[in-house]
PDB file of N, CA and C in Angstrom:
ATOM      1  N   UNK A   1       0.863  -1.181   0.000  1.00  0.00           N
ATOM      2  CA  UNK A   1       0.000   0.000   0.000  1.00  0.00           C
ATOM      3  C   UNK A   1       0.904   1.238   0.000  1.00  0.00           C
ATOM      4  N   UNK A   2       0.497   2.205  -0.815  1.00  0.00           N
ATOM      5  CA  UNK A   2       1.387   3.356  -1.235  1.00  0.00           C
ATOM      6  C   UNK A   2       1.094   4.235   0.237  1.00  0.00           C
ATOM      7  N   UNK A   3       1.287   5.376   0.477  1.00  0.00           N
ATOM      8  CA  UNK A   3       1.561   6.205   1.439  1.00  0.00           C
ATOM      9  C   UNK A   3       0.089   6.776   1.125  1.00  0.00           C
ATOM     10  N   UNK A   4      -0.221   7.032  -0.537  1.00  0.00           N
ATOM     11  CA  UNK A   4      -1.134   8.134  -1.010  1.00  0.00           C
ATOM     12  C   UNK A   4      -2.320   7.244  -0.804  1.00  0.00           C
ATOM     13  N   UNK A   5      -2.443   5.700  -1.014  1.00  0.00           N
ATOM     14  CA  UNK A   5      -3.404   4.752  -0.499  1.00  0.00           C
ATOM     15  C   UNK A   5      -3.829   4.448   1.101  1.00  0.00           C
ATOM     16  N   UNK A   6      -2.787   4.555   2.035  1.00  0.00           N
ATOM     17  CA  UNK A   6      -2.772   5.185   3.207  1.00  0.00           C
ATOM     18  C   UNK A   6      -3.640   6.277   4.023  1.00  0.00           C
ATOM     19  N   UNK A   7      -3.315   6.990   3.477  1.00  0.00           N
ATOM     20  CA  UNK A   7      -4.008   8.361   3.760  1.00  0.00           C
ATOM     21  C   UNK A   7      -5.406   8.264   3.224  1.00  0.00           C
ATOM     22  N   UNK A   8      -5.552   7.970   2.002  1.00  0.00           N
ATOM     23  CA  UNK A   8      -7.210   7.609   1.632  1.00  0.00           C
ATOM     24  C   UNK A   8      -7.791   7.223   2.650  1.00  0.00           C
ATOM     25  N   UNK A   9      -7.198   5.572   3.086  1.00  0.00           N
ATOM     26  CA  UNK A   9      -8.114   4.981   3.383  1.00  0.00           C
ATOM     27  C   UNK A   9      -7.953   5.209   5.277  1.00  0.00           C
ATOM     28  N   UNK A  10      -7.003   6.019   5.443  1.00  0.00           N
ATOM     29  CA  UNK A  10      -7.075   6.812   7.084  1.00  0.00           C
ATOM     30  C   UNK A  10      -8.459   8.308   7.175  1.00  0.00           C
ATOM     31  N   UNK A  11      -8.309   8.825   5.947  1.00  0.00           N
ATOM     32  CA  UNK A  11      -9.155   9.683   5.450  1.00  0.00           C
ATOM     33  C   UNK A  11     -10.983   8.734   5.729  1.00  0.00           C
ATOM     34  N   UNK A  12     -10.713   7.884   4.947  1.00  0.00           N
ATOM     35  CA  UNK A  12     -12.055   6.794   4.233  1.00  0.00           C
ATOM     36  C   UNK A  12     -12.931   6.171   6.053  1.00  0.00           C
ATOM     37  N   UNK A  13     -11.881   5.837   6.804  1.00  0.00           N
ATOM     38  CA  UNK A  13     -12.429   5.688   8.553  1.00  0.00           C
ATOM     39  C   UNK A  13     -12.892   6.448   9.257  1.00  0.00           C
ATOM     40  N   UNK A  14     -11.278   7.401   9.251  1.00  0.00           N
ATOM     41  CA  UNK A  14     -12.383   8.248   9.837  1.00  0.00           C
ATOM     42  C   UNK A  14     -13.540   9.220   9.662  1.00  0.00           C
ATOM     43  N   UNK A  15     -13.556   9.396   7.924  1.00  0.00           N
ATOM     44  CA  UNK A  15     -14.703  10.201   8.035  1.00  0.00           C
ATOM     45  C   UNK A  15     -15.770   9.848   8.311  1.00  0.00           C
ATOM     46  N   UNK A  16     -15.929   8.496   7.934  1.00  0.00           N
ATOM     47  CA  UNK A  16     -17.307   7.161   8.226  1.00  0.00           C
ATOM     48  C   UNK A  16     -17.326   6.951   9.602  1.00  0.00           C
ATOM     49  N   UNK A  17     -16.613   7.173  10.249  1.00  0.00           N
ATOM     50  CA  UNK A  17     -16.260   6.903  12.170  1.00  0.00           C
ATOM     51  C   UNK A  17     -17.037   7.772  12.889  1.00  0.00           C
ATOM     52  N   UNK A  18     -16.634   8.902  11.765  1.00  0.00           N
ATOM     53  CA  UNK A  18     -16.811  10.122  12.775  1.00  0.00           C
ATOM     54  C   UNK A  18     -19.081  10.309  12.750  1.00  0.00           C
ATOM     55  N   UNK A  19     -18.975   9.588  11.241  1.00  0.00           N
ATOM     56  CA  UNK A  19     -20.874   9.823  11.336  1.00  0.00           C
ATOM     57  C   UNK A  19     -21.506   8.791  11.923  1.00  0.00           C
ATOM     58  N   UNK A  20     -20.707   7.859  12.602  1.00  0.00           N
ATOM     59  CA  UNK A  20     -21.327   6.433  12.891  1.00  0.00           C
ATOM     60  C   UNK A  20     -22.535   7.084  14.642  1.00  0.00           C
ATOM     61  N   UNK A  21     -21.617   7.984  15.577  1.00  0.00           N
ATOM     62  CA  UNK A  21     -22.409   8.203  16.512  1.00  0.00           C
ATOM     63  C   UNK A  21     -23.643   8.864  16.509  1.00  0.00           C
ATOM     64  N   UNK A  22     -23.885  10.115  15.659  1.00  0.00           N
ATOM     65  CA  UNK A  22     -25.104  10.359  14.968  1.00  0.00           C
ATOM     66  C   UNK A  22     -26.110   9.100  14.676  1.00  0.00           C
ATOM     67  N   UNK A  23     -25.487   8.497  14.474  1.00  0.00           N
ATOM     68  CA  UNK A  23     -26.476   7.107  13.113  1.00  0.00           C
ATOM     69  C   UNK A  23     -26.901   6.771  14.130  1.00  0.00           C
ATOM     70  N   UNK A  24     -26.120   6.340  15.027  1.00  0.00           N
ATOM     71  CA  UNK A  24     -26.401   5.219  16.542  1.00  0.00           C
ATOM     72  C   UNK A  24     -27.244   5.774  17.257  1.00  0.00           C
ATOM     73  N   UNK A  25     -27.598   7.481  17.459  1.00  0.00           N
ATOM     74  CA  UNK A  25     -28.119   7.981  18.629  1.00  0.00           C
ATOM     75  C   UNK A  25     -29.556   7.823  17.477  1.00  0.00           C
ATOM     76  N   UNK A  26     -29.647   8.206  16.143  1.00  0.00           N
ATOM     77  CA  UNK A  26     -30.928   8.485  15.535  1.00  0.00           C
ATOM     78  C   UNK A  26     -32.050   6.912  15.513  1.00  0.00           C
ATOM     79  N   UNK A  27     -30.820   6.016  15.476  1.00  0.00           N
ATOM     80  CA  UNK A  27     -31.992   4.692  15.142  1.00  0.00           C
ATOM     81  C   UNK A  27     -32.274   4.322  16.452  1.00  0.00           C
ATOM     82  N   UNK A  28     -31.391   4.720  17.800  1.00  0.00           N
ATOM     83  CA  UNK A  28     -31.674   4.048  18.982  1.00  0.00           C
ATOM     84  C   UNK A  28     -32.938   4.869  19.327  1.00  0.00           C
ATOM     85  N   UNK A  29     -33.038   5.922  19.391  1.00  0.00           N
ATOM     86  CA  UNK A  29     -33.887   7.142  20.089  1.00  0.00           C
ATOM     87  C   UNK A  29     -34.981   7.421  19.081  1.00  0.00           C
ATOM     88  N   UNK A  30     -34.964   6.773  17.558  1.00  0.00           N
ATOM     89  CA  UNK A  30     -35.792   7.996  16.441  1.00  0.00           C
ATOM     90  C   UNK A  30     -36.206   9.059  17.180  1.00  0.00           C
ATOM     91  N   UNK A  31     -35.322   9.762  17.796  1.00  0.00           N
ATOM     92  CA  UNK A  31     -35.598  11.350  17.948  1.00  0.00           C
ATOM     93  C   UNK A  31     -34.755  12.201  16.471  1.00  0.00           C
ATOM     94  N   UNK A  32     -35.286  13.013  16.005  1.00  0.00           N
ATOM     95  CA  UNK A  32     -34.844  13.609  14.718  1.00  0.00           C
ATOM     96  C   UNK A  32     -34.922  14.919  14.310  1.00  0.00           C
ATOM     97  N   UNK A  33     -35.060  15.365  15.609  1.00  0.00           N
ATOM     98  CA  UNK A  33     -35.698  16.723  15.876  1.00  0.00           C
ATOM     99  C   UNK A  33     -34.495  17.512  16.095  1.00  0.00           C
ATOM    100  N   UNK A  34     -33.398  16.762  16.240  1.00  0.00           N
ATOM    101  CA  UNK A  34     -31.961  17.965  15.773  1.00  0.00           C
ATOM    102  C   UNK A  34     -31.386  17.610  14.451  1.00  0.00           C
ATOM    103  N   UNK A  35     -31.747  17.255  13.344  1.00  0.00           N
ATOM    104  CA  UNK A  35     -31.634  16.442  12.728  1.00  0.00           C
ATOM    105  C   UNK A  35     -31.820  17.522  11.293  1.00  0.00           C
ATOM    106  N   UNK A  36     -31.040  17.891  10.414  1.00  0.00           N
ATOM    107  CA  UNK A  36     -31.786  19.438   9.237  1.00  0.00           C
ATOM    108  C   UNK A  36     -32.226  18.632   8.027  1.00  0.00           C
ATOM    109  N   UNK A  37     -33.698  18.206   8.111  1.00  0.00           N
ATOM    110  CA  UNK A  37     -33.828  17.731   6.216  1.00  0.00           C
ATOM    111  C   UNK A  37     -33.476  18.338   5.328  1.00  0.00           C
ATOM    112  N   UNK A  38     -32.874  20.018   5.431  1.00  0.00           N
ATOM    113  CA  UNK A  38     -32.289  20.104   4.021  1.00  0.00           C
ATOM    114  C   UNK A  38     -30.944  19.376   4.124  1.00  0.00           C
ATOM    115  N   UNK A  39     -29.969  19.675   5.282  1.00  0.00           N
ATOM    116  CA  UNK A  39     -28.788  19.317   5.135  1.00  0.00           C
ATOM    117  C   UNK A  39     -28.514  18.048   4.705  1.00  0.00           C
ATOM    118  N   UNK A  40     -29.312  17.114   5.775  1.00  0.00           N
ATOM    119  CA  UNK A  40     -29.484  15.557   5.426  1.00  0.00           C
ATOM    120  C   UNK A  40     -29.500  15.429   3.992  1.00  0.00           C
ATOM    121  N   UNK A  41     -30.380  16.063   3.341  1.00  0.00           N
ATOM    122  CA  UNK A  41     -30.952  15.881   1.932  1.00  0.00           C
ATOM    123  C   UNK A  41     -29.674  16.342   0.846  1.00  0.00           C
ATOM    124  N   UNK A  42     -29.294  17.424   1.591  1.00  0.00           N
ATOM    125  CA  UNK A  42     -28.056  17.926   0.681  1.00  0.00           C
ATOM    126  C   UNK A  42     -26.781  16.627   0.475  1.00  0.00           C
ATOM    127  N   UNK A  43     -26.437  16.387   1.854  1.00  0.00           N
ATOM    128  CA  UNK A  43     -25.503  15.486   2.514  1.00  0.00           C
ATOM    129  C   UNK A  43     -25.457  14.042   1.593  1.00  0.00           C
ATOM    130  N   UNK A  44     -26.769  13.337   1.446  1.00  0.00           N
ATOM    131  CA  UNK A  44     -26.838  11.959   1.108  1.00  0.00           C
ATOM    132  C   UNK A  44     -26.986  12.273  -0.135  1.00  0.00           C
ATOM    133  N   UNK A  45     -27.177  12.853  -0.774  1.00  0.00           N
ATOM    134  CA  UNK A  45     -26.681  13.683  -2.540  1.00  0.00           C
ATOM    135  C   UNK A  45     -25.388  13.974  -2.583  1.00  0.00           C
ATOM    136  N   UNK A  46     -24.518  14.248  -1.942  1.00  0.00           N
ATOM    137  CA  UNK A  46     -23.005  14.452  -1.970  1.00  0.00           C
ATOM    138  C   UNK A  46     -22.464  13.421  -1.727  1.00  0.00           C
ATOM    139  N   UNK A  47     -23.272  12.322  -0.612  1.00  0.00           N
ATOM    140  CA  UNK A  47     -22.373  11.477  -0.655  1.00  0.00           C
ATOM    141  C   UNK A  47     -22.475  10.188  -1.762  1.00  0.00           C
ATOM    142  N   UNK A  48     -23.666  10.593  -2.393  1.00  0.00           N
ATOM    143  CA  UNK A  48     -23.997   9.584  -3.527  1.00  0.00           C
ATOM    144  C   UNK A  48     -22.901  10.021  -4.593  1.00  0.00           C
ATOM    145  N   UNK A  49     -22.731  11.421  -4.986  1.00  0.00           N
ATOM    146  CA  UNK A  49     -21.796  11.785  -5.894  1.00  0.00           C
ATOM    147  C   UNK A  49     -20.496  10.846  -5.607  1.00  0.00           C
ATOM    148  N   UNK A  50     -20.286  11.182  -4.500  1.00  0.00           N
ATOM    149  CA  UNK A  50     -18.661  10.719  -4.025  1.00  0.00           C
ATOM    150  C   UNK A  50     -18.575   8.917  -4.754  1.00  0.00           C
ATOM    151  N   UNK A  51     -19.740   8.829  -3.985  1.00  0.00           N
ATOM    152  CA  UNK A  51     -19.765   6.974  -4.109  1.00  0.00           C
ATOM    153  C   UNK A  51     -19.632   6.749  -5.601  1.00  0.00           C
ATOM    154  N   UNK A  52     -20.261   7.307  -6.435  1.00  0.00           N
ATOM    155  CA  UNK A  52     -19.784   7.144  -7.994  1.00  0.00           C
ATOM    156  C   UNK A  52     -18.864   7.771  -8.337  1.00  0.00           C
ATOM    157  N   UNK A  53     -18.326   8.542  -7.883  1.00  0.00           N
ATOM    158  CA  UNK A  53     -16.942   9.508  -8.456  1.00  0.00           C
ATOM    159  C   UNK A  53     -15.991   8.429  -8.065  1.00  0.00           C
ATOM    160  N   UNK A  54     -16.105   7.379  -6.414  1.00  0.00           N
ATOM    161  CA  UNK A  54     -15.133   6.478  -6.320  1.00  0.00           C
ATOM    162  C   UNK A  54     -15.114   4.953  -7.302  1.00  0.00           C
ATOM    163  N   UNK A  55     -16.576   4.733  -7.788  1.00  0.00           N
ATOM    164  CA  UNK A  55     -16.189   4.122  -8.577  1.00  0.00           C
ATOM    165  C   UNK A  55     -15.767   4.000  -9.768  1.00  0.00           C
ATOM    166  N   UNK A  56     -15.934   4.950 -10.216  1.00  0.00           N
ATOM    167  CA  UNK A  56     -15.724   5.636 -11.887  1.00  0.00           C
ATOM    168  C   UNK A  56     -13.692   5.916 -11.534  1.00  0.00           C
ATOM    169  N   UNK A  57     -13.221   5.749 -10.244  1.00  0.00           N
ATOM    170  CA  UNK A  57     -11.934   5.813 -10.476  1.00  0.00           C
ATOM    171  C   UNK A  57     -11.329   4.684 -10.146  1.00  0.00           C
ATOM    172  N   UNK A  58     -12.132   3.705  -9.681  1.00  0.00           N
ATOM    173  CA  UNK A  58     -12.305   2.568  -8.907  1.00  0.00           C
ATOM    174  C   UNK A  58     -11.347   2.890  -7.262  1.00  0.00           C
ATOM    175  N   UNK A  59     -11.204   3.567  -7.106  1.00  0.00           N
ATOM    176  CA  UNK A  59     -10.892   3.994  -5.879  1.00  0.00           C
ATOM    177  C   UNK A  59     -11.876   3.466  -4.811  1.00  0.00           C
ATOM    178  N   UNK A  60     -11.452   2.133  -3.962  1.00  0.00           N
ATOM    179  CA  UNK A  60     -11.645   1.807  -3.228  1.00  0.00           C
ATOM    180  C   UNK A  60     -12.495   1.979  -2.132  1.00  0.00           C
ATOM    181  N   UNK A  61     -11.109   2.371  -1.064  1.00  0.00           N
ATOM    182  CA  UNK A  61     -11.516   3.586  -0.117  1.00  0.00           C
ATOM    183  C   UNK A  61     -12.346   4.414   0.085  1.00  0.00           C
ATOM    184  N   UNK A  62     -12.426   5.209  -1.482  1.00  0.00           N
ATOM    185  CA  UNK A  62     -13.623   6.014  -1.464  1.00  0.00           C
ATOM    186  C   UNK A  62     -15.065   5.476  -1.358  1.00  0.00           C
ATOM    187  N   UNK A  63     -15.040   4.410  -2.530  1.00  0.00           N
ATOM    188  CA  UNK A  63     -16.452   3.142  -2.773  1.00  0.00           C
ATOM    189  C   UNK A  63     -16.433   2.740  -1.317  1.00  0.00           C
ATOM    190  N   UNK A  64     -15.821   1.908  -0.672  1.00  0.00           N
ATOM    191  CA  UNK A  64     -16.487   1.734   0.290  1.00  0.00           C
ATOM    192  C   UNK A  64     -16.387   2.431   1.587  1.00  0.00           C
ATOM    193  N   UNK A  65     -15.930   3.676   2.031  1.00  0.00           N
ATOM    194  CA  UNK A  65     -16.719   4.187   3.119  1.00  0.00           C
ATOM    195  C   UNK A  65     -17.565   5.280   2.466  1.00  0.00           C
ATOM    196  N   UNK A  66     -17.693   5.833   1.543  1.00  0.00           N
ATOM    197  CA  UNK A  66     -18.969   6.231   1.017  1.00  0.00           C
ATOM    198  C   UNK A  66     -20.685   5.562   0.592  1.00  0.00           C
ATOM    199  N   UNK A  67     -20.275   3.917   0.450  1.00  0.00           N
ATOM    200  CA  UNK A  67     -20.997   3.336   0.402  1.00  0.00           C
ATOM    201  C   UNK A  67     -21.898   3.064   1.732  1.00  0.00           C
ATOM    202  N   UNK A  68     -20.548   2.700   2.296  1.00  0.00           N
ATOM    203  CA  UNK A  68     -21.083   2.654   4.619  1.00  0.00           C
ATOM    204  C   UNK A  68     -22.012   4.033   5.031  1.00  0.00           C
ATOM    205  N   UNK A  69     -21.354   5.252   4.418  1.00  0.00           N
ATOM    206  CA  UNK A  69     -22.158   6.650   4.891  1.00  0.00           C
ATOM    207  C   UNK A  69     -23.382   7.029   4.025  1.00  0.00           C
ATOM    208  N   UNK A  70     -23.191   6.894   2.945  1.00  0.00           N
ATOM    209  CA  UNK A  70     -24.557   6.171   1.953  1.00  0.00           C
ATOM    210  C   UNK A  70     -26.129   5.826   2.626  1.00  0.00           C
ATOM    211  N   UNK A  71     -25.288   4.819   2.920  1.00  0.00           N
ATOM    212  CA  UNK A  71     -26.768   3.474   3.761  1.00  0.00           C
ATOM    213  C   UNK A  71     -27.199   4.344   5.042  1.00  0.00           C
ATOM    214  N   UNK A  72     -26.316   5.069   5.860  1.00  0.00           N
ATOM    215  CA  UNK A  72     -26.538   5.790   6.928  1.00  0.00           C
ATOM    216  C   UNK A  72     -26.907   6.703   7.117  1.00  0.00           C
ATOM    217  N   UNK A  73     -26.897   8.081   5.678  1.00  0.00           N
ATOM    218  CA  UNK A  73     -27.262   8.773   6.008  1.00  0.00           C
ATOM    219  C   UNK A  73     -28.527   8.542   5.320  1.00  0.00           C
ATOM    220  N   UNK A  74     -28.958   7.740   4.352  1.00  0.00           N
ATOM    221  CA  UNK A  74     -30.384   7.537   3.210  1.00  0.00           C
ATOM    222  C   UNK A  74     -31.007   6.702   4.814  1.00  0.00           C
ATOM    223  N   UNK A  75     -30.831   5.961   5.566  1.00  0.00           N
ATOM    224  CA  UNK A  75     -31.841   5.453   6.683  1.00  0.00           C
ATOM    225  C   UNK A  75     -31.965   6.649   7.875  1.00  0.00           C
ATOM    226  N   UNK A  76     -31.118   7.759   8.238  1.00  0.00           N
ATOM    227  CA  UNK A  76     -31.473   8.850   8.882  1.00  0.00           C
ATOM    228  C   UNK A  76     -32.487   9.278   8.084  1.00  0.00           C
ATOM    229  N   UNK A  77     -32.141   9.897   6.622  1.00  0.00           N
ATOM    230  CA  UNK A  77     -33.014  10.802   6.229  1.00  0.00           C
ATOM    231  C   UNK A  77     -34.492  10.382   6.397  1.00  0.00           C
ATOM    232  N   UNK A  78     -34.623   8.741   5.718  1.00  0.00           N
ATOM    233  CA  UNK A  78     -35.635   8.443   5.974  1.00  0.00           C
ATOM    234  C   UNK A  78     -36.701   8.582   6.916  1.00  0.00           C
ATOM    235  N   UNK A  79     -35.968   8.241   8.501  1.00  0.00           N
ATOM    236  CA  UNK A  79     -36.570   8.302   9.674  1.00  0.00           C
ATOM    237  C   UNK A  79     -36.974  10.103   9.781  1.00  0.00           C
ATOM    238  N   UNK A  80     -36.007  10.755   9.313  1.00  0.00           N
ATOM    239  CA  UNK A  80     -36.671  12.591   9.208  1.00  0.00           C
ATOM    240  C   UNK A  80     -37.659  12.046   8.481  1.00  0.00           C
ATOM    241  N   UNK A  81     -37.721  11.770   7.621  1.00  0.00           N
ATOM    242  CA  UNK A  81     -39.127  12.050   6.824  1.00  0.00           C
ATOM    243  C   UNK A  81     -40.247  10.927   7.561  1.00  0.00           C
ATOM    244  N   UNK A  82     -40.066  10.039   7.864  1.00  0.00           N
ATOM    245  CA  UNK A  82     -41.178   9.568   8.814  1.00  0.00           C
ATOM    246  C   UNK A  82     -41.409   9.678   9.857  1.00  0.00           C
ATOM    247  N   UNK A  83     -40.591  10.404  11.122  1.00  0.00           N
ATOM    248  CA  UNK A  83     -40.387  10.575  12.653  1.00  0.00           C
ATOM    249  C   UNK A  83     -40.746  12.060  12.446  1.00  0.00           C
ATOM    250  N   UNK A  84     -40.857  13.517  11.679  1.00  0.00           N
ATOM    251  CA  UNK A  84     -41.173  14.287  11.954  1.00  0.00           C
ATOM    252  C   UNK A  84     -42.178  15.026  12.178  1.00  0.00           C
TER     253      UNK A  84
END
């Protein structure tokens, strides 16, 4: 693994790490009431971009923790749109 593959995929954890406690507090509690449907909405559109921008380079790292934040933030949004 290169240095520049490294860093991706140190990049690729923790950014997926860092949204995992959000995810955990929204499905344990469906409280959603701090929760912004535009941002959400903005958010899981960016991260859909990413997820095809990583595969269209086949970049890994990117495909799969974009794929992990993907699933997480499309089942938050969801619960906004049905918990509010």
């Amino acid at each position: 693994m290169t240095l520049i593959d490294l860093i991706g995929t140190l990049a690729a954890v923790l950014t997926t790490a860092s949204f995992l406690p959000q995810a955990w507090h929204t499905f344990h509690t469906k409280d959603v009431s701090g929760v912004s449907l535009g941002m959400y909405s903005v958010f899981t559109i960016g991260v859909a971009c990413w997820l095809l921008y990583g595969v269209l380079l086949s970049a890994w790292p990117i495909v799969i923790a974009n794929a992990i934040t993907l699933s997480l933030a499309s089942a938050i949004l969801a619960m906004k749109l049905r918990y509010r």
